[in-house]
N, C-alpha and C. Protein backbone atom coordinates (compact mmCIF):
# COMPACT_ATOMS: atom_id res chain seq x y z
N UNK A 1 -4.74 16.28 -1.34
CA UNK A 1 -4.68 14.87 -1.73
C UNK A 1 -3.21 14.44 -1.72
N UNK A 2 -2.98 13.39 -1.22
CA UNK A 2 -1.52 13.26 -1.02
C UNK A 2 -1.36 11.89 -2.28
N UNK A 3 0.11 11.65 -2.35
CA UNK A 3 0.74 11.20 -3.77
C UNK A 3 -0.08 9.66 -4.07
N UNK A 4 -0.19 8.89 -3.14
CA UNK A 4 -1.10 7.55 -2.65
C UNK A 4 -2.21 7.70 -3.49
N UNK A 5 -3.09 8.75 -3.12
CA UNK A 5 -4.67 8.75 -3.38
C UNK A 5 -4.25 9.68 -4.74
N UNK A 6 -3.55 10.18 -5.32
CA UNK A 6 -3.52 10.95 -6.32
C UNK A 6 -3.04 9.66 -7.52
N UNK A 7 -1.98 9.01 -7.15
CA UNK A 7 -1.69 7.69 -8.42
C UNK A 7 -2.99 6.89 -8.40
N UNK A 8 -3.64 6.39 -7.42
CA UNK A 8 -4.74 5.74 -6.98
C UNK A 8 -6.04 6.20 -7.89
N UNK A 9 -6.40 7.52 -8.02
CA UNK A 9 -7.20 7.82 -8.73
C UNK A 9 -6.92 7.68 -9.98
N UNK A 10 -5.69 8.03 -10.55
CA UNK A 10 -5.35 8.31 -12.02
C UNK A 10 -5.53 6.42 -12.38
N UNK A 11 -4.81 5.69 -11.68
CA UNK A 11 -4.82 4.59 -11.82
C UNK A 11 -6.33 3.78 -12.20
N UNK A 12 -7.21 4.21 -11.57
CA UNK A 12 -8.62 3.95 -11.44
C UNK A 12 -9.40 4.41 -13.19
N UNK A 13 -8.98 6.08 -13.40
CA UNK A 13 -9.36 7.01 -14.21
C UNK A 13 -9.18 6.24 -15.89
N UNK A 14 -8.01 5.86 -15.58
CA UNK A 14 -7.17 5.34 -17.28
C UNK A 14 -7.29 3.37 -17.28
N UNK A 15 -7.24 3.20 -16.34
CA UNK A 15 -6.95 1.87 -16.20
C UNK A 15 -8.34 1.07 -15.66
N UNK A 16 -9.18 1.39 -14.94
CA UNK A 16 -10.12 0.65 -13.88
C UNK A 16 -9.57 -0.43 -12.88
N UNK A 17 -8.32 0.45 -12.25
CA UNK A 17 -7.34 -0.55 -11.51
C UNK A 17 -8.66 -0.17 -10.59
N UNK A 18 -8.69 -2.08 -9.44
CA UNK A 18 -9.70 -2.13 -8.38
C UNK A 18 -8.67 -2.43 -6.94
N UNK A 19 -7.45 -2.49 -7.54
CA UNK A 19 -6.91 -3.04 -5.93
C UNK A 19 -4.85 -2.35 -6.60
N UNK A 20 -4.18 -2.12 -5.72
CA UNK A 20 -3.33 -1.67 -5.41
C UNK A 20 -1.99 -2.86 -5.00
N UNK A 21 -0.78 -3.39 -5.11
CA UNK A 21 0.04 -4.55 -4.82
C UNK A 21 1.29 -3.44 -4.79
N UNK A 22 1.95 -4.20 -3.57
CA UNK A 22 3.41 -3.97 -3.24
C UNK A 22 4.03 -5.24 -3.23
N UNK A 23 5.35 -5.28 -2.88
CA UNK A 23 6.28 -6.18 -2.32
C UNK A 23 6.75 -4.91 -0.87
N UNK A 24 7.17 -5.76 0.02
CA UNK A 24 7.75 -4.80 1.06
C UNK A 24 8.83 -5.96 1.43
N UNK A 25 9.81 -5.51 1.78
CA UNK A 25 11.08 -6.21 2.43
C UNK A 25 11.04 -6.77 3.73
N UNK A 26 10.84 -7.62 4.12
CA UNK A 26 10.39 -8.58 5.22
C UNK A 26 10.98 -7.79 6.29
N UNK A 27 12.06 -7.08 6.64
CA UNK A 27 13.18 -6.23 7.43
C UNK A 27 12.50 -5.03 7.59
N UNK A 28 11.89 -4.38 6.50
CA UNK A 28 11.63 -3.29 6.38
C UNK A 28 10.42 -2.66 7.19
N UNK A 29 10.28 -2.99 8.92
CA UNK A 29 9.36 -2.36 10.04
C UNK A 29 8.68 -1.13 9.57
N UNK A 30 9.30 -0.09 9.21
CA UNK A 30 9.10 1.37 9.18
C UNK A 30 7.81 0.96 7.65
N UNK A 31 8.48 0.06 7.24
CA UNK A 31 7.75 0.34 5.37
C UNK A 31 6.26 -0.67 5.53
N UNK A 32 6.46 -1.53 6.52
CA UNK A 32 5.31 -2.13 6.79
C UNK A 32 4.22 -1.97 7.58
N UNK A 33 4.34 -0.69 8.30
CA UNK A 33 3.90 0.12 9.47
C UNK A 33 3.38 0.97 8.56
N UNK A 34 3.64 1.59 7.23
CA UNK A 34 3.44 2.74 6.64
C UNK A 34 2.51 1.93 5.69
N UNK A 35 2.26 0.87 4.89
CA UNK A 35 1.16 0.05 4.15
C UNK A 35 0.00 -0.27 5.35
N UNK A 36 0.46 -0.79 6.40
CA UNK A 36 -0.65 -0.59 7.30
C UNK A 36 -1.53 0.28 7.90
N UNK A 37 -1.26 1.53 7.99
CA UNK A 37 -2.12 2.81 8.42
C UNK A 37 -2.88 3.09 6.85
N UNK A 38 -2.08 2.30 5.83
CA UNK A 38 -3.32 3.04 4.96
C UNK A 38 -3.78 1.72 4.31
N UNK A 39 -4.15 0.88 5.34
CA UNK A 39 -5.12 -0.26 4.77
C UNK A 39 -4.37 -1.47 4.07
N UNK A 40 -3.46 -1.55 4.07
CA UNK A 40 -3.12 -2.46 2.93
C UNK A 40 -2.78 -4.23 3.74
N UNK A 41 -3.41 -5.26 3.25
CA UNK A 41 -3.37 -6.09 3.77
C UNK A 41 -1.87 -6.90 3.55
N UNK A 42 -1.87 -8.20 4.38
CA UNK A 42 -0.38 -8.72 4.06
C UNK A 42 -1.26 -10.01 3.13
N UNK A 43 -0.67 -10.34 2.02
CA UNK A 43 -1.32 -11.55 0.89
C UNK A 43 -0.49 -13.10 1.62
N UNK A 44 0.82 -12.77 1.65
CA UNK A 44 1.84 -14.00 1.38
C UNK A 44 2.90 -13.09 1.38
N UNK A 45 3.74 -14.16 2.31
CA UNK A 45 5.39 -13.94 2.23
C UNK A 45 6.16 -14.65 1.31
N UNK A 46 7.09 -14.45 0.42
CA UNK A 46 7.79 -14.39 -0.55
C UNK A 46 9.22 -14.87 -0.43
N UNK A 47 9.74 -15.76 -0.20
CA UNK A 47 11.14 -16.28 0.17
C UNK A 47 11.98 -15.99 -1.44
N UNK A 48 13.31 -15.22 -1.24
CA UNK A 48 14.20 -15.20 -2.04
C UNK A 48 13.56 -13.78 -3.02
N UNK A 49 12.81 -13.30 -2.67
CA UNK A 49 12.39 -12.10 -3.97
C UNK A 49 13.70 -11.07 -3.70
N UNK A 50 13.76 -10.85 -2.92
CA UNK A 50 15.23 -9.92 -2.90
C UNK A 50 16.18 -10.73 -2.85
N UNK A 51 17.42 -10.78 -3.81
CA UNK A 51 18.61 -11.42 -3.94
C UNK A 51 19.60 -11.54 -3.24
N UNK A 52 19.87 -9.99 -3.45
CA UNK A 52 20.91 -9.01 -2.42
C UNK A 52 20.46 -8.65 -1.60
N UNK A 53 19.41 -8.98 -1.11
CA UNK A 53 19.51 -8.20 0.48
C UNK A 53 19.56 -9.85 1.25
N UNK A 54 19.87 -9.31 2.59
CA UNK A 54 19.50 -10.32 4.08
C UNK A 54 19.00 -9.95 5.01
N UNK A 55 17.85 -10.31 5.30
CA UNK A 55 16.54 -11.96 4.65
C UNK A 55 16.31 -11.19 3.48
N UNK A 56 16.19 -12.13 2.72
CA UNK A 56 15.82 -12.11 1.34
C UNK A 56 14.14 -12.31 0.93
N UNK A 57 13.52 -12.01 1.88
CA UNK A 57 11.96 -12.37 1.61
C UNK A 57 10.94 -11.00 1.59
N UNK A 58 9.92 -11.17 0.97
CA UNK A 58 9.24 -10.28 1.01
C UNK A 58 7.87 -10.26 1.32
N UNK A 59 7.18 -9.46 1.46
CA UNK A 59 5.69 -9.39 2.15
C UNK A 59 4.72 -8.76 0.97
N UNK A 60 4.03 -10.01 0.08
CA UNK A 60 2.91 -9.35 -0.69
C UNK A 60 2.13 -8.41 -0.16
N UNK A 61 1.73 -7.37 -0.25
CA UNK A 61 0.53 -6.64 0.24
C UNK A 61 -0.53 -6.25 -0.62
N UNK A 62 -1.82 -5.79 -0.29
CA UNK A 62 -2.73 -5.67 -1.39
C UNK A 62 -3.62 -4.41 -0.75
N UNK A 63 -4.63 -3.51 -1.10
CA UNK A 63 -5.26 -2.56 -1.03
C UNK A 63 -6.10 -2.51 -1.92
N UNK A 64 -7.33 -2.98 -1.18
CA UNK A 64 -8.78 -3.10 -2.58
C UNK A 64 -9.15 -0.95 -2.24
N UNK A 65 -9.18 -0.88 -3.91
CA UNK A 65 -9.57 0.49 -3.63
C UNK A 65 -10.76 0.78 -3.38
N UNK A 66 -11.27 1.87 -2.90
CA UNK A 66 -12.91 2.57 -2.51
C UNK A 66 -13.20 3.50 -2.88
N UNK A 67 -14.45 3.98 -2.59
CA UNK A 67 -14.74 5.29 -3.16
C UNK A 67 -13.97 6.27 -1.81
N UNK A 68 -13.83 6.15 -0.72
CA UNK A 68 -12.91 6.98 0.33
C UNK A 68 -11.46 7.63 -0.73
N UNK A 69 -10.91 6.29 -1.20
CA UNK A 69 -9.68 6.35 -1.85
C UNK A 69 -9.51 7.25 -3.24
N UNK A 70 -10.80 7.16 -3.33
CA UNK A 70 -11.05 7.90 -4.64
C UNK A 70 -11.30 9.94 -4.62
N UNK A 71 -12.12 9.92 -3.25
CA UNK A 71 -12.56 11.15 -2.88
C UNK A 71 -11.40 12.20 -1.88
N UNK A 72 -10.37 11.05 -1.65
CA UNK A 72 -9.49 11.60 -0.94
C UNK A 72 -9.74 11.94 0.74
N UNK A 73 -10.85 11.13 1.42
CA UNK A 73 -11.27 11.00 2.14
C UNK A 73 -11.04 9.55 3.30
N UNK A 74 -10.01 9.30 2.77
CA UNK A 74 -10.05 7.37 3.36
C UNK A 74 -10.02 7.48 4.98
N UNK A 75 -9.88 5.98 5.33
CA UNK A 75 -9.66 5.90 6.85
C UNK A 75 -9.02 6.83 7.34
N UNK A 76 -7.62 6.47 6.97
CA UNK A 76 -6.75 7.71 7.95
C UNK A 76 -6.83 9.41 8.24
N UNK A 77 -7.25 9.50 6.68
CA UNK A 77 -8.02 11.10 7.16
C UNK A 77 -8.66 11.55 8.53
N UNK A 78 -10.04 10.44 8.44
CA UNK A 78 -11.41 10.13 9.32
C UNK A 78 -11.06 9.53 10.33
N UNK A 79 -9.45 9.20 10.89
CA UNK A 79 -8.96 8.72 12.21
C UNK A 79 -8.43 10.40 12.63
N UNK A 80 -7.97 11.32 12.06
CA UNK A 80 -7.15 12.62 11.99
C UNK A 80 -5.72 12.08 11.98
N UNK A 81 -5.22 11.02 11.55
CA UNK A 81 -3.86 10.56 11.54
C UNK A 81 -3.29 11.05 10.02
N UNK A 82 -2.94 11.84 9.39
CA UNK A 82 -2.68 12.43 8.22
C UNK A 82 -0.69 12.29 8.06
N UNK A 83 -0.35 13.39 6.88
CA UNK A 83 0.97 12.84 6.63
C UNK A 83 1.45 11.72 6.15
N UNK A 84 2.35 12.07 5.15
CA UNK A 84 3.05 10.80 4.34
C UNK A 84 3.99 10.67 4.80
């Protein structure tokens, strides 16, 4: 079970969290490529959430959880695309 599906469960376990939220850095290709292989949708872009950086905007993302997410079994497993 990798670190994703391991907070994901605990999160679920103590809390009855149903969905998952980032911010990602509008710049940040590599970090938005990496929310996308494991499902996570884009909500809304965010003008000015980062101060100090340039562009200063950010990319809501969201991830409704499942029972896949829960069993440690999700999409990407069941594509054989694995690794964090």
């Amino acid at each position: 079970m990798h670190l994703l599906q391991t907070i994901v469960k605990k999160a679920v376990e103590l809390h009855s969290v149903r969905c998952v939220t980032a911010h990602v850095w509008e710049a940040n290709e590599e970090g938005m490529e990496w929310y996308k292989k494991r499902n996570f949708e884009i909500l809304e872009r965010e003008e000015g959430y980062y101060r100090k950086l340039r562009p200063q905007g950010a990319f809501l993302v969201r991830k409704w959880i499942g029972v896949g997410d829960l069993l440690g079994n999700g999409t990407q497993q069941q594509n054989g695309a694995g690794g964090e």
